[in-house]
PDB file of N, CA and C in Angstrom:
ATOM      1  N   UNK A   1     109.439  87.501  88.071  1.00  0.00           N
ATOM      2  CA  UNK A   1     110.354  88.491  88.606  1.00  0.00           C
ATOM      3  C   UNK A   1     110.119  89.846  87.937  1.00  0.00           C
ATOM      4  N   UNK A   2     109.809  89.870  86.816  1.00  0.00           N
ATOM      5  CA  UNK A   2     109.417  90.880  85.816  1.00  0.00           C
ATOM      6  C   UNK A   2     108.325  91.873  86.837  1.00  0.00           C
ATOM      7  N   UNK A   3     107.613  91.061  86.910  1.00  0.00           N
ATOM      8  CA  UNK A   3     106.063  92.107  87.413  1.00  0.00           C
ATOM      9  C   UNK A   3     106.716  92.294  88.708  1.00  0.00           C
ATOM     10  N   UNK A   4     107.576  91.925  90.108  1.00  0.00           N
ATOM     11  CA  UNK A   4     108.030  92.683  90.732  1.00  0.00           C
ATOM     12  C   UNK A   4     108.629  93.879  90.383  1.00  0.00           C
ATOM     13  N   UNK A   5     109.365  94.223  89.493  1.00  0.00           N
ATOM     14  CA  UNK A   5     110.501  95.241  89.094  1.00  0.00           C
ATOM     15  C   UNK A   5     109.460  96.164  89.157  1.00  0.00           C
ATOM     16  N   UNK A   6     108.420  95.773  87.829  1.00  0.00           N
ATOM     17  CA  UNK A   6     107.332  96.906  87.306  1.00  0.00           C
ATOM     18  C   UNK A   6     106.511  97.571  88.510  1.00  0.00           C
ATOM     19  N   UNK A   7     106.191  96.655  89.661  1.00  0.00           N
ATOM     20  CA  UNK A   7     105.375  97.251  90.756  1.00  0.00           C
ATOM     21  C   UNK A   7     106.363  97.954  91.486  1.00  0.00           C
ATOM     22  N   UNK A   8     108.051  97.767  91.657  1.00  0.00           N
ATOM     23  CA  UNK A   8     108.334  98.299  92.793  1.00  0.00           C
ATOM     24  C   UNK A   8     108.663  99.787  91.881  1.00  0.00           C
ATOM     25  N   UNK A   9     108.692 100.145  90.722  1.00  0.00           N
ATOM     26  CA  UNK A   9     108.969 100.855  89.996  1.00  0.00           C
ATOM     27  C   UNK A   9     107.927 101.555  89.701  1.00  0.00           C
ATOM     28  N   UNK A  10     107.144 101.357  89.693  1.00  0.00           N
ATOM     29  CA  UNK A  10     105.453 102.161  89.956  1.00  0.00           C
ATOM     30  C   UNK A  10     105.695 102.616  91.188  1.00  0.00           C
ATOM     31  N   UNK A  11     105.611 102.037  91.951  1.00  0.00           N
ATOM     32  CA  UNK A  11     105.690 102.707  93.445  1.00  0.00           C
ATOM     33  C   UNK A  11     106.297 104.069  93.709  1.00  0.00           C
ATOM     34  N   UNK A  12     107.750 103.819  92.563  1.00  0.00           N
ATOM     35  CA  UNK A  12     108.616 104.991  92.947  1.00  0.00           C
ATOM     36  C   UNK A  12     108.027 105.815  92.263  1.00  0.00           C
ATOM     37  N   UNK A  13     107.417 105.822  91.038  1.00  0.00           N
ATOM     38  CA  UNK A  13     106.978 106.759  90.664  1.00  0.00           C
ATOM     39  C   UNK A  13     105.919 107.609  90.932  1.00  0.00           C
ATOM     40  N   UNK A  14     105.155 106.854  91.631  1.00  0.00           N
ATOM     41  CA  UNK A  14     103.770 107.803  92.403  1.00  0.00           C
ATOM     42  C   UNK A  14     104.771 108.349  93.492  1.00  0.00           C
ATOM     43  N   UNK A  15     105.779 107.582  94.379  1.00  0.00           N
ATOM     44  CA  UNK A  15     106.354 108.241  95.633  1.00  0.00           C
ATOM     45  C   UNK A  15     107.026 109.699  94.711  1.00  0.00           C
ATOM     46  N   UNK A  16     107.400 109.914  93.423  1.00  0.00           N
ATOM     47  CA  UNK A  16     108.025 110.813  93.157  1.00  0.00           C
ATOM     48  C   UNK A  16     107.493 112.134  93.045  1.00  0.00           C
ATOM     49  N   UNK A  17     105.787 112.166  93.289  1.00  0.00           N
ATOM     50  CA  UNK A  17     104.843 113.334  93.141  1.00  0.00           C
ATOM     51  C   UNK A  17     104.635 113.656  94.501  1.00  0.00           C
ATOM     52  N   UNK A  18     105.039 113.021  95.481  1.00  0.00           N
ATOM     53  CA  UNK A  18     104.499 112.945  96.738  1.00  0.00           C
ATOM     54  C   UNK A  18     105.052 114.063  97.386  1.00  0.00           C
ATOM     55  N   UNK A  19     105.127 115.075  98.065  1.00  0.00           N
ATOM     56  CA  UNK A  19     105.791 116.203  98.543  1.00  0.00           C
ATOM     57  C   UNK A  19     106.201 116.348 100.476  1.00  0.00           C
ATOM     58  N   UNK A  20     104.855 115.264 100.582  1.00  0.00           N
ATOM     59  CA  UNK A  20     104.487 115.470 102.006  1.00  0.00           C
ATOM     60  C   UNK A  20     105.161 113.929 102.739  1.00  0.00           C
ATOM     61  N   UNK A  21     106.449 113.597 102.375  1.00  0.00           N
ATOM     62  CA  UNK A  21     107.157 112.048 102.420  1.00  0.00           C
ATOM     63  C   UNK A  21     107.186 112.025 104.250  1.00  0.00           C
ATOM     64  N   UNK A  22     107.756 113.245 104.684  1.00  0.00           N
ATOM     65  CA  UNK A  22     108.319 113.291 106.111  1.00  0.00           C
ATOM     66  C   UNK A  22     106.811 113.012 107.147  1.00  0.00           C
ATOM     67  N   UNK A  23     105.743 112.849 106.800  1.00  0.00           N
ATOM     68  CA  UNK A  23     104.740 112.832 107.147  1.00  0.00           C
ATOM     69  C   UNK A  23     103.689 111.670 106.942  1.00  0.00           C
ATOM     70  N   UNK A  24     104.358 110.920 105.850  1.00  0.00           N
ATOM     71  CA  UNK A  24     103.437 109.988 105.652  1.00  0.00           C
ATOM     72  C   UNK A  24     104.160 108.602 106.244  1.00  0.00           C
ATOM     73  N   UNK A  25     105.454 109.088 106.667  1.00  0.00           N
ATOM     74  CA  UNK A  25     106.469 107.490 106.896  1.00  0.00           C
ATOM     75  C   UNK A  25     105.327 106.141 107.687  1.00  0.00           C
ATOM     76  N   UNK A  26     104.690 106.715 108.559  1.00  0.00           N
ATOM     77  CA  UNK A  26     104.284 105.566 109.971  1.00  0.00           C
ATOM     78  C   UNK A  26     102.739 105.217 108.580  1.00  0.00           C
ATOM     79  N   UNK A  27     102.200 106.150 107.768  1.00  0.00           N
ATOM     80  CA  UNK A  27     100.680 105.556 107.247  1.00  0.00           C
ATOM     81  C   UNK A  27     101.570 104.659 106.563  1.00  0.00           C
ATOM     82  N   UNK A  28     102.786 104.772 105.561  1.00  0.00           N
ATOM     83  CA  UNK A  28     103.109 103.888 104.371  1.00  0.00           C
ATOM     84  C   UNK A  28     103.768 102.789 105.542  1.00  0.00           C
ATOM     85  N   UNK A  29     104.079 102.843 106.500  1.00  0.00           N
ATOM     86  CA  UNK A  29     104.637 101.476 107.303  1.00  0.00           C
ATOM     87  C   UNK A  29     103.437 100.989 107.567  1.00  0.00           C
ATOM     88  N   UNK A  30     102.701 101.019 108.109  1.00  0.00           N
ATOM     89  CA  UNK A  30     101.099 100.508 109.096  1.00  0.00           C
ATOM     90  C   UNK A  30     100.470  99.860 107.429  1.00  0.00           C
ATOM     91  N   UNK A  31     100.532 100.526 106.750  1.00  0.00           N
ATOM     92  CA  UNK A  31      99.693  99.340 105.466  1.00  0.00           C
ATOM     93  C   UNK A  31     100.530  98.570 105.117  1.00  0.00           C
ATOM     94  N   UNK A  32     101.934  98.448 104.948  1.00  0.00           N
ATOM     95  CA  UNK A  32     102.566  97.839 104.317  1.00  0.00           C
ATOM     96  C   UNK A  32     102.755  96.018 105.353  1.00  0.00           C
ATOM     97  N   UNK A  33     102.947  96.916 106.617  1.00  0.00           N
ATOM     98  CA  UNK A  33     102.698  96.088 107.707  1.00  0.00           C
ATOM     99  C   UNK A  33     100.926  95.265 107.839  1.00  0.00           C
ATOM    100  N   UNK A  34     100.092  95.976 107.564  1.00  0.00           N
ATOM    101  CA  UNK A  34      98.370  95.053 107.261  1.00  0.00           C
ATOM    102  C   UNK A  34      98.870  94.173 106.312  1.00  0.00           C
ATOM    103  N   UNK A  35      99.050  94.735 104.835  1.00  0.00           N
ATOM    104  CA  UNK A  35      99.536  93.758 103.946  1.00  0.00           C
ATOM    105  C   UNK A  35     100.237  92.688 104.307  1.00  0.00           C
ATOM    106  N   UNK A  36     100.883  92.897 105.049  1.00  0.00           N
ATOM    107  CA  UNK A  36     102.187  91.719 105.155  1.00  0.00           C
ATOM    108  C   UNK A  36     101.187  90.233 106.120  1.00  0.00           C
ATOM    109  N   UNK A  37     100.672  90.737 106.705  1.00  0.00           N
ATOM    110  CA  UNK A  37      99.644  90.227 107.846  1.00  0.00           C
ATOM    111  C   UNK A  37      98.637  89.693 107.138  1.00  0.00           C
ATOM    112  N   UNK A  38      98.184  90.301 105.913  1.00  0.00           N
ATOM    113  CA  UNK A  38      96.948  89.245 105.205  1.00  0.00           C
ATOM    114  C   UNK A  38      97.288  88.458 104.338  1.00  0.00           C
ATOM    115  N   UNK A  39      98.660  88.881 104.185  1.00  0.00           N
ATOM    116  CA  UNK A  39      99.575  87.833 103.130  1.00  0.00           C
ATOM    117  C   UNK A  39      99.632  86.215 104.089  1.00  0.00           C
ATOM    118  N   UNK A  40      99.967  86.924 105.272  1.00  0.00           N
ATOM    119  CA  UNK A  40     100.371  85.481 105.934  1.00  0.00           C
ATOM    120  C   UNK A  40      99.218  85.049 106.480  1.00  0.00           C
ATOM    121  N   UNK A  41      98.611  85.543 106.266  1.00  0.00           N
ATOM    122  CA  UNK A  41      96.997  84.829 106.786  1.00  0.00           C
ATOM    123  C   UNK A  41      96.469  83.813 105.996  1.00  0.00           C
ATOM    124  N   UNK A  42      96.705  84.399 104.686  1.00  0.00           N
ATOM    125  CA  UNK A  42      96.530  83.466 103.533  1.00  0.00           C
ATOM    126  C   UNK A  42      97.293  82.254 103.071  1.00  0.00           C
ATOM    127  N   UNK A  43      97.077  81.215 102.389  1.00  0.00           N
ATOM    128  CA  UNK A  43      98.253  80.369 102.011  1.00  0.00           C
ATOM    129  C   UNK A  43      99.528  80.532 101.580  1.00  0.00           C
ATOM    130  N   UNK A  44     100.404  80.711 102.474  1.00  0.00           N
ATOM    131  CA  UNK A  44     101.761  80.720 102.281  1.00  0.00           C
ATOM    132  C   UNK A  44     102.532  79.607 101.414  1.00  0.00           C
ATOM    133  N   UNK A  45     102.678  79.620 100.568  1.00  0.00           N
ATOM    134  CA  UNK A  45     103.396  78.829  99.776  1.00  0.00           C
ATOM    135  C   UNK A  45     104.696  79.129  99.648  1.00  0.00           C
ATOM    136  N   UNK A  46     105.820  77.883  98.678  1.00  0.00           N
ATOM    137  CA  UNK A  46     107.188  78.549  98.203  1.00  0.00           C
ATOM    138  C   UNK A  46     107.334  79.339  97.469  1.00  0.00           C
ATOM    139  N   UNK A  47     106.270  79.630  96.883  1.00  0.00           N
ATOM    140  CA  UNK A  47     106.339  80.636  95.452  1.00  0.00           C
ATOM    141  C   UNK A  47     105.791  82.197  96.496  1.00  0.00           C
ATOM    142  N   UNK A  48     104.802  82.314  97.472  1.00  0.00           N
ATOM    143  CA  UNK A  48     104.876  83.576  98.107  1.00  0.00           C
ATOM    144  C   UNK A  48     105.816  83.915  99.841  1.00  0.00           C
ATOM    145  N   UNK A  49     105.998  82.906  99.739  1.00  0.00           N
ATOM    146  CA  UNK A  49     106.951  82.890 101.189  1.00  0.00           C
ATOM    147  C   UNK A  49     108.615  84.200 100.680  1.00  0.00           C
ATOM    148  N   UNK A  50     108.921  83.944 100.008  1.00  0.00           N
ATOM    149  CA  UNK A  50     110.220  84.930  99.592  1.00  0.00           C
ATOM    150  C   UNK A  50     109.344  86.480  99.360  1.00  0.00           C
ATOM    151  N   UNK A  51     108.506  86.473  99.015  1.00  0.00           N
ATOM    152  CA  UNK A  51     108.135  87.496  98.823  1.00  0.00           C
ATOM    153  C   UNK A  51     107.782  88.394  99.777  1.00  0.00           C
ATOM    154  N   UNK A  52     106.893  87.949 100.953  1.00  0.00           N
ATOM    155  CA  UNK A  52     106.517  87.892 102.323  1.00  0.00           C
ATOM    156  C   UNK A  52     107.978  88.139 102.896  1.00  0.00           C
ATOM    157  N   UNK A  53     108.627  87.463 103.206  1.00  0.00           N
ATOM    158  CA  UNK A  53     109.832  87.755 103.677  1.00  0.00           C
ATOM    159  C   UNK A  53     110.531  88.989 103.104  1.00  0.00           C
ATOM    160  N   UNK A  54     110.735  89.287 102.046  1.00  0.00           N
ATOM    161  CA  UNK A  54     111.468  90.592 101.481  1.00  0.00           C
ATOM    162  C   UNK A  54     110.830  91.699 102.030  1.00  0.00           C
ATOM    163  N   UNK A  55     109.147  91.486 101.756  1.00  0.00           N
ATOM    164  CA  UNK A  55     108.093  92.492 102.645  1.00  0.00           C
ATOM    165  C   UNK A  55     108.501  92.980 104.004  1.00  0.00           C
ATOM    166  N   UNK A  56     108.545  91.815 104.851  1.00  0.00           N
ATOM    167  CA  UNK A  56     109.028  92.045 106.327  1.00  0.00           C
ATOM    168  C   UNK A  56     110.802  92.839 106.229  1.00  0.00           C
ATOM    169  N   UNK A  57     111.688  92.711 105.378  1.00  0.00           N
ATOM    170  CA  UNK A  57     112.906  92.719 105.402  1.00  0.00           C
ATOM    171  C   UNK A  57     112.817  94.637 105.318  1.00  0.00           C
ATOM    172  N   UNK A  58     112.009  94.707 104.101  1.00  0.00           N
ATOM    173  CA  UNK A  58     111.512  96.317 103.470  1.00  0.00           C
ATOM    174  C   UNK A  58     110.920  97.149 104.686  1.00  0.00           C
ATOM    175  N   UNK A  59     110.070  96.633 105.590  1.00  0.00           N
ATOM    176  CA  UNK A  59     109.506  97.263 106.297  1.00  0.00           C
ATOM    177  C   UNK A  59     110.318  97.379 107.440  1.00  0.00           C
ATOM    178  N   UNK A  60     111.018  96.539 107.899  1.00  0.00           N
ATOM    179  CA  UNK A  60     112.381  97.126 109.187  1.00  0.00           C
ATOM    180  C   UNK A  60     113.445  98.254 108.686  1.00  0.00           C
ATOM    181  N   UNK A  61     114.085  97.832 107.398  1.00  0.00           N
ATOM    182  CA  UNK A  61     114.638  99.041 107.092  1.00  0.00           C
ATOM    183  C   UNK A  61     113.715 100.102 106.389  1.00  0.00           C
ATOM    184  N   UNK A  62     112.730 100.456 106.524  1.00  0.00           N
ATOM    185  CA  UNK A  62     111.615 101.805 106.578  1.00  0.00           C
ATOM    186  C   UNK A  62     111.903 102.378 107.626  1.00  0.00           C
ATOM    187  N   UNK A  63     111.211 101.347 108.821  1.00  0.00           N
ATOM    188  CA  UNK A  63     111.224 102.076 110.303  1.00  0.00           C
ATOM    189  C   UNK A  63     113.138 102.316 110.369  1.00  0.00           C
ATOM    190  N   UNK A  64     113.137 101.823 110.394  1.00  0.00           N
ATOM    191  CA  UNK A  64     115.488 102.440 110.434  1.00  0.00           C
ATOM    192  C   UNK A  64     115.180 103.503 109.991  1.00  0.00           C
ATOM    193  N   UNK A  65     114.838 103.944 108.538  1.00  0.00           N
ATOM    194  CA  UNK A  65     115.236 105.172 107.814  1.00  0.00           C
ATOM    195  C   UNK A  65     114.222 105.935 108.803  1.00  0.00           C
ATOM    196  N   UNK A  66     113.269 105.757 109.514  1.00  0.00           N
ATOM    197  CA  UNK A  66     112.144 106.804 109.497  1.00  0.00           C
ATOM    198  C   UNK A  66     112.818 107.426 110.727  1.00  0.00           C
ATOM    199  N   UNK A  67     113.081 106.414 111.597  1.00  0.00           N
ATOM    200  CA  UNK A  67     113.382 106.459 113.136  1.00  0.00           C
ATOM    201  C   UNK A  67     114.983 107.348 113.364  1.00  0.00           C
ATOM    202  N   UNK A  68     115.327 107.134 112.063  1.00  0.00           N
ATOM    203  CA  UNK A  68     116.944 107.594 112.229  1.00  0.00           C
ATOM    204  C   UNK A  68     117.143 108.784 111.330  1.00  0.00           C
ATOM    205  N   UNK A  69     115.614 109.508 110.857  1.00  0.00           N
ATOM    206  CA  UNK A  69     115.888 110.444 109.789  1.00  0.00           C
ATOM    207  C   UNK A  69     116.445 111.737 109.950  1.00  0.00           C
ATOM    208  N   UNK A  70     117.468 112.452 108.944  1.00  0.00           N
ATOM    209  CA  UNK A  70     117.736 113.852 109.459  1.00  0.00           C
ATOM    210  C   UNK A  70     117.616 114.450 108.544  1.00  0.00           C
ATOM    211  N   UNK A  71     117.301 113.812 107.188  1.00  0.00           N
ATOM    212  CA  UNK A  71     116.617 114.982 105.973  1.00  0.00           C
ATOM    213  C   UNK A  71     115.460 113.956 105.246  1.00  0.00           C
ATOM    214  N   UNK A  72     114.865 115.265 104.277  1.00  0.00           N
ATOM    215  CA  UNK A  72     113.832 114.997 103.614  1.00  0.00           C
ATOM    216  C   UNK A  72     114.218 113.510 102.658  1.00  0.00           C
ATOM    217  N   UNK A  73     115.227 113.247 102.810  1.00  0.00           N
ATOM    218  CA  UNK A  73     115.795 112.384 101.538  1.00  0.00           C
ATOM    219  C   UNK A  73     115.548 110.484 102.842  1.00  0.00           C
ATOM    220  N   UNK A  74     115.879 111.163 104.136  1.00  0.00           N
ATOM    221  CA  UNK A  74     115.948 109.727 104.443  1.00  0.00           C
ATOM    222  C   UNK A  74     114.438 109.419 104.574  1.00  0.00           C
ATOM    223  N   UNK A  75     113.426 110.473 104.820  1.00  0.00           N
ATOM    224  CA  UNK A  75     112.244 110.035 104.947  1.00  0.00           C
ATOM    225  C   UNK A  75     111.710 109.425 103.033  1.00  0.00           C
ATOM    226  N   UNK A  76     112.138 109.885 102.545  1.00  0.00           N
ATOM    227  CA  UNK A  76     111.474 109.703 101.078  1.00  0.00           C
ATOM    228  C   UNK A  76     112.200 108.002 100.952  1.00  0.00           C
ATOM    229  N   UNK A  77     113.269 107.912 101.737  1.00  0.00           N
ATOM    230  CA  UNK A  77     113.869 106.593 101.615  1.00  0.00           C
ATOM    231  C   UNK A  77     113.375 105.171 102.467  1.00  0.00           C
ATOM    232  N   UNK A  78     112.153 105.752 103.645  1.00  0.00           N
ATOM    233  CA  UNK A  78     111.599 105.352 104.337  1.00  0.00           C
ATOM    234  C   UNK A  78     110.020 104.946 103.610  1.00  0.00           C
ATOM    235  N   UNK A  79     109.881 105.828 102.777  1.00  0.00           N
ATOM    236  CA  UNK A  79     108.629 106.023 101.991  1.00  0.00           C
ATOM    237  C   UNK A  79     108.683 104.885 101.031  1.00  0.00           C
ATOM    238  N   UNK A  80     109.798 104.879 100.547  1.00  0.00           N
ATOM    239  CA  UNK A  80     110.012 104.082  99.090  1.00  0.00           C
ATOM    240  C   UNK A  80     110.212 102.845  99.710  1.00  0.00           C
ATOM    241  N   UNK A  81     110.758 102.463 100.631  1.00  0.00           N
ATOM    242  CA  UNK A  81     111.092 101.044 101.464  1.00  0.00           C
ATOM    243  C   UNK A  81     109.692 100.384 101.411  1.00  0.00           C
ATOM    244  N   UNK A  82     108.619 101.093 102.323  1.00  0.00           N
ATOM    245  CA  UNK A  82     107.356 100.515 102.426  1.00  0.00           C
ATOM    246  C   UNK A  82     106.567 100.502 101.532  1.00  0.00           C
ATOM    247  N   UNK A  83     106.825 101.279 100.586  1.00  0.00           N
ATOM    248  CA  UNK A  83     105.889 101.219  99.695  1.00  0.00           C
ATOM    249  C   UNK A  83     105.920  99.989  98.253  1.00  0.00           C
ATOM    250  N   UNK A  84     107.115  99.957  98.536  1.00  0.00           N
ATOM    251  CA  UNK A  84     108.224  98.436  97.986  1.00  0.00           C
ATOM    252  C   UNK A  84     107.273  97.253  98.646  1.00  0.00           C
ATOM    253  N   UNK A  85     107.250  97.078  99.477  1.00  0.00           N
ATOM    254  CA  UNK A  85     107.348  96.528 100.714  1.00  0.00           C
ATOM    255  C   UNK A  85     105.501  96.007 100.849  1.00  0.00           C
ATOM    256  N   UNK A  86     104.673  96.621 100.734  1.00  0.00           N
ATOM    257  CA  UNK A  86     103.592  96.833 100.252  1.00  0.00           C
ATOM    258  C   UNK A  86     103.223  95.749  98.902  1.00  0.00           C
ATOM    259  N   UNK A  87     103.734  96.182  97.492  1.00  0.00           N
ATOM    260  CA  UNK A  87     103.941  95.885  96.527  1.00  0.00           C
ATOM    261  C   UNK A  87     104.342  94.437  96.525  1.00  0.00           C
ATOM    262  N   UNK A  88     105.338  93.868  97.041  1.00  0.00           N
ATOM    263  CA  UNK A  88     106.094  92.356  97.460  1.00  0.00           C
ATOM    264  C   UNK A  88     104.409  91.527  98.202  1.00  0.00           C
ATOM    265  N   UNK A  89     104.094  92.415  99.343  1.00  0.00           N
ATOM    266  CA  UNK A  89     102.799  91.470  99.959  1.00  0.00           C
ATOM    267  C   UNK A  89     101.760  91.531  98.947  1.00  0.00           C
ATOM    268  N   UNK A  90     101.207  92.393  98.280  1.00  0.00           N
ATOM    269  CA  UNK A  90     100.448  92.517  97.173  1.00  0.00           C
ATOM    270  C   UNK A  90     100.491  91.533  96.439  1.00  0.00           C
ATOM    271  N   UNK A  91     102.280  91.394  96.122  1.00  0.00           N
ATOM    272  CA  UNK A  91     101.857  90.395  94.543  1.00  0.00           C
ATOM    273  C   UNK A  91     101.727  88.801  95.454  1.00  0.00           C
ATOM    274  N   UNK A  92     102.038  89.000  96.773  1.00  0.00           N
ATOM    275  CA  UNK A  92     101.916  87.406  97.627  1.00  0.00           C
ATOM    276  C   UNK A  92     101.148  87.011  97.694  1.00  0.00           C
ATOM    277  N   UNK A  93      99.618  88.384  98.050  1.00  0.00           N
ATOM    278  CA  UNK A  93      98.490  88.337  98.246  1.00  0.00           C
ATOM    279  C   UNK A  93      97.831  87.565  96.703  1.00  0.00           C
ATOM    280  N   UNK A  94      97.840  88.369  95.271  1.00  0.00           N
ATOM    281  CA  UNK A  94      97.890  87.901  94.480  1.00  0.00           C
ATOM    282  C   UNK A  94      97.657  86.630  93.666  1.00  0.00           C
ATOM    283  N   UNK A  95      99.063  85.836  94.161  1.00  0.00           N
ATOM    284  CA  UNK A  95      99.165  84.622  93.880  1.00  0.00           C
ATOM    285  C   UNK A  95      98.597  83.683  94.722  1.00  0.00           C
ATOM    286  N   UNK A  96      98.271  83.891  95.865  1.00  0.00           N
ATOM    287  CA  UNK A  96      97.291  82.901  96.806  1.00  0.00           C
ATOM    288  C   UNK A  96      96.039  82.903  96.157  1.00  0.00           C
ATOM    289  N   UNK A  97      95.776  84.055  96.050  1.00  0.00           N
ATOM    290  CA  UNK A  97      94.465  84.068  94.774  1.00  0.00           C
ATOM    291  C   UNK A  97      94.197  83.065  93.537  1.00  0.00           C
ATOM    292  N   UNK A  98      93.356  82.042  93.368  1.00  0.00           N
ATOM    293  CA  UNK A  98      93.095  81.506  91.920  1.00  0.00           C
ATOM    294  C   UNK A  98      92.761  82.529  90.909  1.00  0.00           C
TER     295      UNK A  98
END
């Protein structure tokens, strides 16, 4: 659970240099969404199935924030969702890995 915190917390911190958030919403959904897709391609187990799932959970409320945005703050909130979201299929991807 540890190394989730640390990745979704990295995330925010590169998203925090980022300037151009309102613009990048659909690239940080579309990878986060590949990710999620090679996660499940791969062996799904009990140990990456929750993770995968939180992924998919992160990436609907992205598109919400992106689709429903009216300031710079909901897109940066759209940003940080997927990029979360990303991070969750990563470490799924990860652990299917020997």
């Amino acid at each position: 659970m540890r190394s989730f915190v640390a990745l979704a917390l990295s995330g925010a911190l590169v998203l925090a240099g980022t300037p151009t958030w309102a613009f990048n919403c659909p690239v940080a959904i579309k990878q986060a969404e590949d990710l999620i897709k090679k996660a499940e391609a791969g062996k799904v187990s009990p140990e990456t199935k929750p993770l995968i799932d939180e992924a998919k959970k992160l990436v609907a409320e992205a598109k919400a924030h992106h689709e429903n945005a009216k300031t710079k703050r909901d897109h940066g909130d759209s940003i940080r969702k997927a990029k979360t979201a990303a991070a969750f299929a990563e470490e799924a991807i990860t652990l299917q890995n020997p």
